[in-house]
Each structure stands twice: as structure tokens, then as C-alpha cells.
N, C-alpha and C. Protein backbone atom coordinates (compact mmCIF):
# COMPACT_ATOMS: atom_id res chain seq x y z
N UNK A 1 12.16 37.42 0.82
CA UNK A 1 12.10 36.11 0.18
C UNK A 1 13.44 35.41 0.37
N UNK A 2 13.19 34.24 0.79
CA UNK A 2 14.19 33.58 0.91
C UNK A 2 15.78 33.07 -0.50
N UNK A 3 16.66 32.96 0.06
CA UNK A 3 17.11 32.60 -1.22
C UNK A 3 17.00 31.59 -1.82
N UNK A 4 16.53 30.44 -1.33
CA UNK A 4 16.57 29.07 -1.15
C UNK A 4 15.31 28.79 -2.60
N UNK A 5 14.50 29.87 -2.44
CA UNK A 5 13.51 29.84 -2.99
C UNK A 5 13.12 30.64 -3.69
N UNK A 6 14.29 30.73 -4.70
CA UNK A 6 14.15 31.96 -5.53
C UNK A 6 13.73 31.63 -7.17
N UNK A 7 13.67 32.10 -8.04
CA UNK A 7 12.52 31.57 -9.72
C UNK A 7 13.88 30.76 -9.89
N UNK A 8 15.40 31.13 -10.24
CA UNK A 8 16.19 30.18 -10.74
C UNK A 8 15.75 28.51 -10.52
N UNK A 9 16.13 28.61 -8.80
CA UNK A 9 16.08 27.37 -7.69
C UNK A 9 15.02 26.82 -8.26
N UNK A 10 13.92 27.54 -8.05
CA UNK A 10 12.65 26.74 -8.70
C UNK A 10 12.57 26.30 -9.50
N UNK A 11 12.69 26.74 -10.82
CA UNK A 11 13.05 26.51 -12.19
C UNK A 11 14.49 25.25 -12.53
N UNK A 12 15.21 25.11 -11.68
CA UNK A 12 15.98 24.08 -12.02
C UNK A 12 16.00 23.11 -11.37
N UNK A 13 15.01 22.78 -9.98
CA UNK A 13 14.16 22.10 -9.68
C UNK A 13 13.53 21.04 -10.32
N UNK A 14 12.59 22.32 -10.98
CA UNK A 14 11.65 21.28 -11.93
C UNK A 14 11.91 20.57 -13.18
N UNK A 15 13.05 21.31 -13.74
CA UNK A 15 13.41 20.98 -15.20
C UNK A 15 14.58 19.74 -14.47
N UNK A 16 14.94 19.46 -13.44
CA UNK A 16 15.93 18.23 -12.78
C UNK A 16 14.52 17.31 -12.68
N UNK A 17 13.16 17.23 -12.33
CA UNK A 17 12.42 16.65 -12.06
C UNK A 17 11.75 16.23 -13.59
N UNK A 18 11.35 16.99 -14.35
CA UNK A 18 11.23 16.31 -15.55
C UNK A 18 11.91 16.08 -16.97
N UNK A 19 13.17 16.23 -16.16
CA UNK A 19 14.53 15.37 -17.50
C UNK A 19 14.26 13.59 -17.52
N UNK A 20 14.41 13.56 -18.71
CA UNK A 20 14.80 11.96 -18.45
C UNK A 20 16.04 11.65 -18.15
N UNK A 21 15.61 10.40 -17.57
CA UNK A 21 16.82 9.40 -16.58
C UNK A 21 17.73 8.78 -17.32
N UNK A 22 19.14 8.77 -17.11
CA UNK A 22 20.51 8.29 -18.17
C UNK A 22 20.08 7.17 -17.94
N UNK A 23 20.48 7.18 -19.51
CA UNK A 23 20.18 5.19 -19.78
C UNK A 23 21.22 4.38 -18.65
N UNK A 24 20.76 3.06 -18.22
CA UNK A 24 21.76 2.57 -17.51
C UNK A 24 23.14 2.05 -18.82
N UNK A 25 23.70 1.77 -17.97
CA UNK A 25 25.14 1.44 -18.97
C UNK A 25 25.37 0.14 -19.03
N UNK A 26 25.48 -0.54 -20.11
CA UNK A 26 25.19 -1.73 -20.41
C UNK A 26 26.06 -2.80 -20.37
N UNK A 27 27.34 -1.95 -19.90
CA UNK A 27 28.56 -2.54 -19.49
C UNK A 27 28.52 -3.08 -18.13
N UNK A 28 27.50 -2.43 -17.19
CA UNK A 28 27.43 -3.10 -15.84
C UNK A 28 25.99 -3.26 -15.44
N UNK A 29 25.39 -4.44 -15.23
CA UNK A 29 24.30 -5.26 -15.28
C UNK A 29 23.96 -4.54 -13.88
N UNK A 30 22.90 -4.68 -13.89
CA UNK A 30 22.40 -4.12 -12.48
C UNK A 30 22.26 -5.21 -11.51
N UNK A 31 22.49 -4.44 -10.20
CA UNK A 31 23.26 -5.54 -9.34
C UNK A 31 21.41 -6.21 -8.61
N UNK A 32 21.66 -7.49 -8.47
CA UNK A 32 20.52 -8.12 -7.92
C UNK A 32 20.47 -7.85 -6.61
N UNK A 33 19.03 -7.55 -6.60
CA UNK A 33 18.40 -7.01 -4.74
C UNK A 33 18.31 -8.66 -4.07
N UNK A 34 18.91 -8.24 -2.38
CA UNK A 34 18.56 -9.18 -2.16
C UNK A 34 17.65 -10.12 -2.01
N UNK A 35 17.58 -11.04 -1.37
CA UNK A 35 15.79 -11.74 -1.34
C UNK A 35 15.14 -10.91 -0.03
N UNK A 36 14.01 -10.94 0.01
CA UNK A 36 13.54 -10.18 0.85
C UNK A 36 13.71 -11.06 2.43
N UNK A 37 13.68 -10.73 3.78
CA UNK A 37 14.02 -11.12 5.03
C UNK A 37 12.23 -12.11 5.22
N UNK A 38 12.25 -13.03 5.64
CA UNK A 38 11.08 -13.31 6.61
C UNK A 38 10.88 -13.08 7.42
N UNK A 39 9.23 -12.76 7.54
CA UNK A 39 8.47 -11.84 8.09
C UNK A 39 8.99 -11.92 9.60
N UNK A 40 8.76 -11.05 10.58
CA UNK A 40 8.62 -11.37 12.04
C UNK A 40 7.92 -11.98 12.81
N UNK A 41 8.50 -12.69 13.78
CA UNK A 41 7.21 -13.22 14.53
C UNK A 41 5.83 -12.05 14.95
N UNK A 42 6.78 -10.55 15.25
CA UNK A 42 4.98 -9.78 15.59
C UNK A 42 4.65 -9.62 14.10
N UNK A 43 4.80 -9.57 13.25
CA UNK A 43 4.65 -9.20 11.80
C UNK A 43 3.82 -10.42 11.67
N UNK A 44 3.87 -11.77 12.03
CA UNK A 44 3.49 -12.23 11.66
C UNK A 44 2.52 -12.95 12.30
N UNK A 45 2.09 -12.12 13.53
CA UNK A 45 0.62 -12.71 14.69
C UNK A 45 0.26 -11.38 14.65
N UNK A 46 0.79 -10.28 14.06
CA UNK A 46 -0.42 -9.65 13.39
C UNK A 46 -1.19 -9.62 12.62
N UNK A 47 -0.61 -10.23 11.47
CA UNK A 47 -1.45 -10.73 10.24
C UNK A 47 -2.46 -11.70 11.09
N UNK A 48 -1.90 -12.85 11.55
CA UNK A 48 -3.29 -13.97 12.05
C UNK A 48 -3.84 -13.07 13.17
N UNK A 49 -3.64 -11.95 13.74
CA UNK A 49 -4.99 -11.39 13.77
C UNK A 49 -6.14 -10.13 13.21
N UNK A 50 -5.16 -9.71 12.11
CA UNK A 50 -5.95 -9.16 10.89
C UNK A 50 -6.77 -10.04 10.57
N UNK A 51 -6.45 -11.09 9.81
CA UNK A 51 -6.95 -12.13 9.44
C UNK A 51 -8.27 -12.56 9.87
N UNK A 52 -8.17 -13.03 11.57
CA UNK A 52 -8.78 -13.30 12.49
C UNK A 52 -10.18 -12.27 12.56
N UNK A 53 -9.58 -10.89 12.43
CA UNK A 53 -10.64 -9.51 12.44
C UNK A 53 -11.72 -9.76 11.23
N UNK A 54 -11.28 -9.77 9.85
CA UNK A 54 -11.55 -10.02 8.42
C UNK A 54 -12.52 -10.91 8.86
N UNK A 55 -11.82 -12.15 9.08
CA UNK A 55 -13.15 -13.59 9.28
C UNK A 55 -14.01 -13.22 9.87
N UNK A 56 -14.25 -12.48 11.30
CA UNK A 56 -15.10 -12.56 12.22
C UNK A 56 -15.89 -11.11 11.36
N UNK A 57 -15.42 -10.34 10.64
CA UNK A 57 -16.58 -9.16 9.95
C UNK A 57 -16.95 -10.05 9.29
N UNK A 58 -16.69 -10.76 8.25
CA UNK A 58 -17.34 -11.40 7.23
C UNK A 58 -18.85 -12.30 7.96
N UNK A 59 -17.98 -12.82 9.06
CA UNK A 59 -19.06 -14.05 9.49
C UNK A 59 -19.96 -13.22 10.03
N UNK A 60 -19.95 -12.13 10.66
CA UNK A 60 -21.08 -10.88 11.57
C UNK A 60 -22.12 -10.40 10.39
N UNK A 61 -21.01 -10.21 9.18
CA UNK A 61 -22.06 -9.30 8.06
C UNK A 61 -22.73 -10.31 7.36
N UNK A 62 -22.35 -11.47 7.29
CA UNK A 62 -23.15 -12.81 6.97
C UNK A 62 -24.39 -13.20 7.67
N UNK A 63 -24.03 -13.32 8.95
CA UNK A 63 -25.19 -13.07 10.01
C UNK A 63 -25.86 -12.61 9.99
N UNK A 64 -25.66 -11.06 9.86
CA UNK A 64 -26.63 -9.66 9.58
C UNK A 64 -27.39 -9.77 8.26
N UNK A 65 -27.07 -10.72 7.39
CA UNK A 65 -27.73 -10.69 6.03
C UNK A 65 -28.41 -11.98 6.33
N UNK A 66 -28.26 -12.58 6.93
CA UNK A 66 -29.76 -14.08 7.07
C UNK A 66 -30.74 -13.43 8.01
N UNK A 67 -30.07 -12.71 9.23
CA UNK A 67 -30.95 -12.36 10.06
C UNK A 67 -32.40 -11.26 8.99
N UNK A 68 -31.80 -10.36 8.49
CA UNK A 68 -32.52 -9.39 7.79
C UNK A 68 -33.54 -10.28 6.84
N UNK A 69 -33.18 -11.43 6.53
CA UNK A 69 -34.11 -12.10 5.26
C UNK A 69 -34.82 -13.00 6.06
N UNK A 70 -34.65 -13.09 7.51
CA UNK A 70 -35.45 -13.92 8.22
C UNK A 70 -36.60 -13.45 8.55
N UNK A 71 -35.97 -11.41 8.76
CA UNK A 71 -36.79 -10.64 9.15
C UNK A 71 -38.22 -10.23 7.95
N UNK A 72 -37.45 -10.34 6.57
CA UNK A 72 -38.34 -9.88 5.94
C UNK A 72 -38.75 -11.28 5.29
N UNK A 73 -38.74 -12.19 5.80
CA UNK A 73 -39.92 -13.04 5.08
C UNK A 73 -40.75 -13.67 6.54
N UNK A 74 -40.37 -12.84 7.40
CA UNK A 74 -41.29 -12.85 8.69
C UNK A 74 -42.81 -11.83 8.45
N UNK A 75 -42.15 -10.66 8.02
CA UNK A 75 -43.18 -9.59 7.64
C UNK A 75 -43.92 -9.93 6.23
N UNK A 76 -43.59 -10.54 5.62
CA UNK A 76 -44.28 -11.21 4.69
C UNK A 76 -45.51 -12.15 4.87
């Protein structure tokens, strides 16, 4: 058995994993994240063709649902 992975290691592991977290200190404000970057150009002609994918299922499964009610008030 390794040592790495011995009951101590383990055991202080877990008791590091479910301690609670030191209060922050109220003397120093937490520092503001920046604003986030805008998107990329491929980041962002992938989306318009996610997008593009989305529309064209919607409009297919739309299709597929008139066609089917065309079908059954044909058999009717």
C-alpha cells in the first residue's frame, strides 16, 4: 500500500474537505472580477449556427407534426 494513501492521509483529506471555510476578513473587501471578455468571432458563428441547427429542428419537427395530422385526418 502506498503511502500516499494511507487511513491518516485519508482521514485528513476529508475532515480538510468538510471544515468550514474562514470567514473572509472584513478589513479587505473582496477584490472585483473583471468584466467578462467578448465573445469570439468563432465563438460567435458558432452560436449563429447552433442557433441556425435549433431553428431548422424546430421547423422539421413542426413539419412532421402537420404532416402526421394531415395524415390522420386523411384516414379519417
Amino acid at each position: 500500500m502506498s503511502r500516499a494513501l494511507s487511513l491518516p492521509f485519508v482521514l485528513a483529506v476529508l475532515l480538510a474537505a468538510c471544515s468550514e471555510p474562514t470567514p473572509p476578513d472584513p478589513e479587505r473587501p473582496p477584490v472585483p472580477k473583471a468584466a467578462a471578455a467578448p465573445p469570439s468571432p468563432i465563438t460567435a458563428t458558432a452560436n449563429a449556427y447552433k442557433d441556425a441547427a435549433r431553428d431548422a429542428v424546430q421547423a422539421t419537427q413542426a413539419q412532421a407534426a402537420e404532416q402526421a395530422r394531415a395524415a390522420e385526418q386523411a384516414a379519417q
